[in-house]
Structure formats: structure tokens, C-alpha cells
Protein backbone atom coordinates (compact mmCIF):
# COMPACT_ATOMS: atom_id res chain seq x y z
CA UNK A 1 0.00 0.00 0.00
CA UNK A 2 0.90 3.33 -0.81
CA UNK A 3 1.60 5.41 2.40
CA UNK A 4 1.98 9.20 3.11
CA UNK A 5 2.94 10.22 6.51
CA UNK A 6 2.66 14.31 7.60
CA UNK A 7 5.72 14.52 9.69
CA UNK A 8 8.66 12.54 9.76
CA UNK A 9 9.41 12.91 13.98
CA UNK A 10 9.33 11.07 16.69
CA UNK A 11 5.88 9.60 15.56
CA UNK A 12 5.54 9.63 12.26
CA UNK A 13 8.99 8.50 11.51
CA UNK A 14 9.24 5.32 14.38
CA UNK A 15 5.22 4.15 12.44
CA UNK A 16 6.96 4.89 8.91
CA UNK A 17 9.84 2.78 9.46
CA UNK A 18 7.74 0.24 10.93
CA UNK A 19 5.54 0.09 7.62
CA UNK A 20 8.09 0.47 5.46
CA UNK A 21 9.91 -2.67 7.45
CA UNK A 22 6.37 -4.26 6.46
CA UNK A 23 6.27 -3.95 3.06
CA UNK A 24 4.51 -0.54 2.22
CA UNK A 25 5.46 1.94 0.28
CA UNK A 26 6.19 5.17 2.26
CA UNK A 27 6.48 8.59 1.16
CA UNK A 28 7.31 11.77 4.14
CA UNK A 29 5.93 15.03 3.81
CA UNK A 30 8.07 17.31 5.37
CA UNK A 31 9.59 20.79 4.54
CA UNK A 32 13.09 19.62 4.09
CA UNK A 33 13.30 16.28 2.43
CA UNK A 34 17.22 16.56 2.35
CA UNK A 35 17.80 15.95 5.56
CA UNK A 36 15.77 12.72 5.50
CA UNK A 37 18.63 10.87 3.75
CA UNK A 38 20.32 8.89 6.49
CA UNK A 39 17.05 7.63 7.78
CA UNK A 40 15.58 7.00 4.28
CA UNK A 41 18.89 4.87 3.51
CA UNK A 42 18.05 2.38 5.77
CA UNK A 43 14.78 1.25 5.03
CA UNK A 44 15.99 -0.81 1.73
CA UNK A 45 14.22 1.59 -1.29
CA UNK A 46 10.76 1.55 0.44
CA UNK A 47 10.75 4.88 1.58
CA UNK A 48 11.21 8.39 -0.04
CA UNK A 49 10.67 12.14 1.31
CA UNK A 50 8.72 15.38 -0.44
CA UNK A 51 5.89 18.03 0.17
CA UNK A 52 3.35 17.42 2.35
CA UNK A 53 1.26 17.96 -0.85
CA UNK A 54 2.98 15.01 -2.49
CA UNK A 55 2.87 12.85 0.15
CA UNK A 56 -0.77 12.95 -0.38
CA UNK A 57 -1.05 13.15 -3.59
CA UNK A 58 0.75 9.99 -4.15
CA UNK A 59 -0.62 7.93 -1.12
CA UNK A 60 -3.55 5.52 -1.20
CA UNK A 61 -3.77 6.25 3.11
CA UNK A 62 -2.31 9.35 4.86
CA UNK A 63 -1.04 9.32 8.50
CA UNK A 64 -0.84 12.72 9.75
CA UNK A 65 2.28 13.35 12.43
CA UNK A 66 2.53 17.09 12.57
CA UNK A 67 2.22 19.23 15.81
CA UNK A 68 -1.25 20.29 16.56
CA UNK A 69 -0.46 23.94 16.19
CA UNK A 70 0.59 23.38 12.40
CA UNK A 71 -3.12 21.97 11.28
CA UNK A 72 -4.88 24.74 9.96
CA UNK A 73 -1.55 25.93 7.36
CA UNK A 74 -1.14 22.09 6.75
CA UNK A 75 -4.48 21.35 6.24
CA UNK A 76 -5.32 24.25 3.79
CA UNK A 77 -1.91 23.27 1.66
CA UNK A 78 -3.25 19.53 1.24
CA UNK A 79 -6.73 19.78 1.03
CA UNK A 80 -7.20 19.60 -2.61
CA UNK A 81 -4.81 16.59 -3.00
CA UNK A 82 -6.75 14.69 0.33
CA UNK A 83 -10.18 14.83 -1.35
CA UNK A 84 -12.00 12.20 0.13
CA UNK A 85 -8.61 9.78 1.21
CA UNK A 86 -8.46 7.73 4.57
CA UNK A 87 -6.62 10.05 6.94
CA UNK A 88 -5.39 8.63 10.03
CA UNK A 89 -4.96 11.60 12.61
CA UNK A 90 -2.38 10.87 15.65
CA UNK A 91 -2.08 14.79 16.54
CA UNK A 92 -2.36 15.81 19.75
CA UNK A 93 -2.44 19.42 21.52
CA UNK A 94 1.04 19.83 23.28
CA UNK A 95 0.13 23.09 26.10
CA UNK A 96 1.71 25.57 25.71
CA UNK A 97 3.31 24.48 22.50
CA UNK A 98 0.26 24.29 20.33
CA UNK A 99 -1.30 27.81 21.64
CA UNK A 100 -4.62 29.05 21.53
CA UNK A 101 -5.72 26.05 18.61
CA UNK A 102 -4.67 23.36 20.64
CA UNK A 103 -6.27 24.72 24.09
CA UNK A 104 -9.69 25.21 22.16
CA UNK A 105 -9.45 21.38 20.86
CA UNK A 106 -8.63 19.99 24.88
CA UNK A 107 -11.36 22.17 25.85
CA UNK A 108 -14.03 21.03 23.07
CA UNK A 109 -16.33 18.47 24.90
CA UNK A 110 -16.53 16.19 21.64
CA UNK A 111 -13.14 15.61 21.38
CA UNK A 112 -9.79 16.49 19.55
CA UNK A 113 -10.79 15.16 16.80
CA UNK A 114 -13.48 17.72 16.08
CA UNK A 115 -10.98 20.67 15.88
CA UNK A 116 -9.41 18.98 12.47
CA UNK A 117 -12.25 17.21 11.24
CA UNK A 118 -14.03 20.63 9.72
CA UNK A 119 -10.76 21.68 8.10
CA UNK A 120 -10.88 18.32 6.30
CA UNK A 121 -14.50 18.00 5.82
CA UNK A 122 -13.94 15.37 2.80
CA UNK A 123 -11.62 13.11 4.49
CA UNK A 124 -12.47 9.60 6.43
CA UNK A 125 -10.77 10.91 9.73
CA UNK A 126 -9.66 8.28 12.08
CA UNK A 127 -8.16 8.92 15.26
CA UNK A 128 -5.12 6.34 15.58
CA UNK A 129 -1.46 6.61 17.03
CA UNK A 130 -2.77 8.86 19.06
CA UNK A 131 -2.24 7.41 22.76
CA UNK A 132 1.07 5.49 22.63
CA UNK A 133 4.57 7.54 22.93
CA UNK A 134 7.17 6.84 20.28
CA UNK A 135 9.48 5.13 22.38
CA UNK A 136 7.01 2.42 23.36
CA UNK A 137 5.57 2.78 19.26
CA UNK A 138 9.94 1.76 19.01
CA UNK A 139 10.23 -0.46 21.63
CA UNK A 140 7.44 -2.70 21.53
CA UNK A 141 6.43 -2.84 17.95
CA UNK A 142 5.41 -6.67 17.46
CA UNK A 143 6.62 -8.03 21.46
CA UNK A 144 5.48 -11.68 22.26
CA UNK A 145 2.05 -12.07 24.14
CA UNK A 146 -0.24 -9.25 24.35
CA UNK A 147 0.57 -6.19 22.01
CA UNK A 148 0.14 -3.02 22.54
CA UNK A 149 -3.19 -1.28 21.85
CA UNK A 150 -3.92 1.38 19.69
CA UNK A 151 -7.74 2.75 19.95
CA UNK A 152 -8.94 3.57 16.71
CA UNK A 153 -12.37 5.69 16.16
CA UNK A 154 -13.44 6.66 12.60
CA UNK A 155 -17.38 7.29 11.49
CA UNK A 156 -16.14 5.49 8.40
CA UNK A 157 -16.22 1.70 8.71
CA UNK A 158 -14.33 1.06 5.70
CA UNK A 159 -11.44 3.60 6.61
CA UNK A 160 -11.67 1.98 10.25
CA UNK A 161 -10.86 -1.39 9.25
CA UNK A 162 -8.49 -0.27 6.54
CA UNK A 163 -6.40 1.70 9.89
CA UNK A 164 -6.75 -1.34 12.08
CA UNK A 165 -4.99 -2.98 9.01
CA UNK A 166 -1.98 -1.04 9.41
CA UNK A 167 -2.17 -0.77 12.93
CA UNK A 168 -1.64 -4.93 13.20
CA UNK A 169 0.86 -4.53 10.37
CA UNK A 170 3.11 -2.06 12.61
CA UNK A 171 3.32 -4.66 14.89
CA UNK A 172 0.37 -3.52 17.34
CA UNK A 173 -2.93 -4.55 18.49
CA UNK A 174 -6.09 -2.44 16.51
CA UNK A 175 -9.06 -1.76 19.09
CA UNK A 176 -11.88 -0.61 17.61
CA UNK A 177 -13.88 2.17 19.77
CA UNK A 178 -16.64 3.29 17.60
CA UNK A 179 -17.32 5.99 15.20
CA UNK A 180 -15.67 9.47 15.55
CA UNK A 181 -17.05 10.98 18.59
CA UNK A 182 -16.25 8.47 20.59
CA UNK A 183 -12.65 9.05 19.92
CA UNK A 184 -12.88 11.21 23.31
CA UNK A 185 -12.95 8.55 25.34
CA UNK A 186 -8.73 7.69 24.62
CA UNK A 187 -7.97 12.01 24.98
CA UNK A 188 -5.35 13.15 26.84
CA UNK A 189 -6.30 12.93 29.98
CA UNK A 190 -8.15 9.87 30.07
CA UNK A 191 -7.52 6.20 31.42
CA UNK A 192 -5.81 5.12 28.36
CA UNK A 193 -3.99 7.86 27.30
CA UNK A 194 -0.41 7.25 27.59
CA UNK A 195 -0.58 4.08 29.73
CA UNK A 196 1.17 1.83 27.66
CA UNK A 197 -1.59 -1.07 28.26
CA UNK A 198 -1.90 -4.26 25.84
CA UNK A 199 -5.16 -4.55 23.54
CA UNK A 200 -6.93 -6.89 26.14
CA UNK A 201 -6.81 -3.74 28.38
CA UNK A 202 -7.39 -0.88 26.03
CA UNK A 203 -10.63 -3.25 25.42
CA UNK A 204 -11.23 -3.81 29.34
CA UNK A 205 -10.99 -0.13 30.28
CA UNK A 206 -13.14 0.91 26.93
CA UNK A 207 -15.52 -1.88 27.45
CA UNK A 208 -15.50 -2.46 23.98
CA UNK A 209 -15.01 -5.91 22.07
């Protein structure tokens, strides 16, 4: 599959490497694809680096790794080339780093994910990535036993189980949450945020299947 990832940091660039590793094609959007060299060298051809814009152009999925601040710019400079593509969204607001955008989406009782969804109206938004840190996403990308859950939440079903997909291929567990909205329930700030736990307990403290 033909991957474009927003970002090539701590984030986007552990989950590129990791689908790249897997067989996927993967193409970084970032503002200076120069200085991707060293890291592109090492994943064996299956990785390149441009514009955001033709990251998305040429993907068949987009992950989007950028800080939160950054999604208004970033999302006017793609949105003709998105159209109506999967877009799997693991931004989160940073305070004080992301300003007054990112306070507004932590304060927004439906969830972060309703601060980027209207600047991408076309898109099938997904919330993914959007719980683990990178050095666990590093660390414990396809670890015996239980894997490590990421909570996924899309209003697309299609775009859902195309993300939970690429989750499993990463080397993680997929746990499906529900559509969009309920994509607040795995915030900052709540049980599963940032707790490291395995799919069996993402599921437990979710209560989903």
C-alpha cells in the first residue's frame, strides 16, 4: 500500500519505518526532504521524502504526524490533493506548545478530533497513534504475548478497518472504539492515554469488544 505520513518525527517517523519494514510503500511530507537521507537509507528503497502535498497526492492512506499547532496551514496546503482519502490523525495538543488552537481542541467536549475534522471536511478521519509515545511505538512494535493497543475511532467503517490494518501490520494490536465521537474517550487525559496497556486492556478499560 501506498503510504503518506505528515511529519517525519518522533511519531511519524518510528510508524513509517515500521511500515516500510512491512512492506509498504512510504512517502514523508516534510519541509526539508534533504535531511531525511540517512534515515531513508536504511529502510531498503521503500521509503522516499517530499511536500506534504505530495505525500498525499501519491498515497492511497495518509497518517498525519505534525504538531497540533501546524493543522490549519497544513491542512489548507493539502486539502485539494486529500479529497475524500483515509486520513489517520495521531495529533495531539502539546500546552503551551500548540497555543490558543490546541487549548480550544482539549477544551471542546466532543473531542480532539473535532478541531481537524471541519478543516478536512472530505476526508475519512480516524483517530489512531494517538495514545502510545514513540518510544514504546519503538520499543514494543510486534513483542510476544499481548501487544500493545492502539484505539482507533473513525465514522467510516471502511477507513476503520483499513487503519486497524496497518495498525496490526506495525506490529500492534487495533481496538476498535466506535465511530468518531467516541474518539474522546482515549484524549489526553483519560484512562488510556499514555498508559502503555496491551489490547486486552485498552478493550477492558473501553468496554469495547
Amino acid at each position: 500500500m501506498k503510504i503518506g505520513i505528515l511529519g517525519a518525527g518522533m511519531i511519524g517517523g518510528t510508524v513509517g519505518r515500521l511500515w516500510a519494514q512491512a512492506g509498504h510503500s512510504v512517502t514523508f511530507g516534510v519541509r526539508h526532504p534533504e535531511r531525511l537521507r540517512s534515515m531513508l537509507s536504511g529502510l531498503g528503497g521503500k521509503a522516499k521524502a517530499g511536500s506534504a502535498s505530495d505525500a498525499v497526492a501519491d498515497a492511497d492512506i495518509v497518517l498525519a504526524a505534525i504538531p497540533f499547532r501546524a493543522w490549519p496551514d497544513v491542512a489548507a496546503e493539502i486539502e485539494a490533493a486529500l479529497g475524500d482519502k483515509v486520513l489517520l490523525d495521531a495529533t495531539v495538543p502539546d500546552p503551551p506548545r500548540d497555543g490558543a488552537f490546541g487549548d480550544a481542541a482539549l477544551a471542546r467536549k466532543e473531542g480532539v478530533a473535532f478541531s481537524v475534522a471541519p478543516l478536512l471536511a472530505r476526508a475519512k478521519l480516524v483517530r489512531a497513534f494517538s495514545t502510545v509515545m514513540w518510544t514504546t511505538l519503538q520499543s514494543q512494535a510486534h513483542r510476544a504475548g499481548d501487544r500493545i493497543g492502539i484505539p482507533l475511532a473513525g465514522d467510516d467503517e471502511e477507513a476503520v478497518a483499513l487503519a486497524a490494518l496497518l495498525v496490526a501490520d506495525a506490529g500492534f494490536d487495533p481496538v476498535v472504539v466506535g465511530p468518531l465521537l467516541q474518539a474522546r474517550r482515549f484524549d489526553p487525559g483519560t484512562e488510556v492515554f499514555d498508559s502503555g496497556m496491551s489490547g486486552p486492556q485498552v478493550r477492558a478499560a473501553l468496554g469495547v469488544a
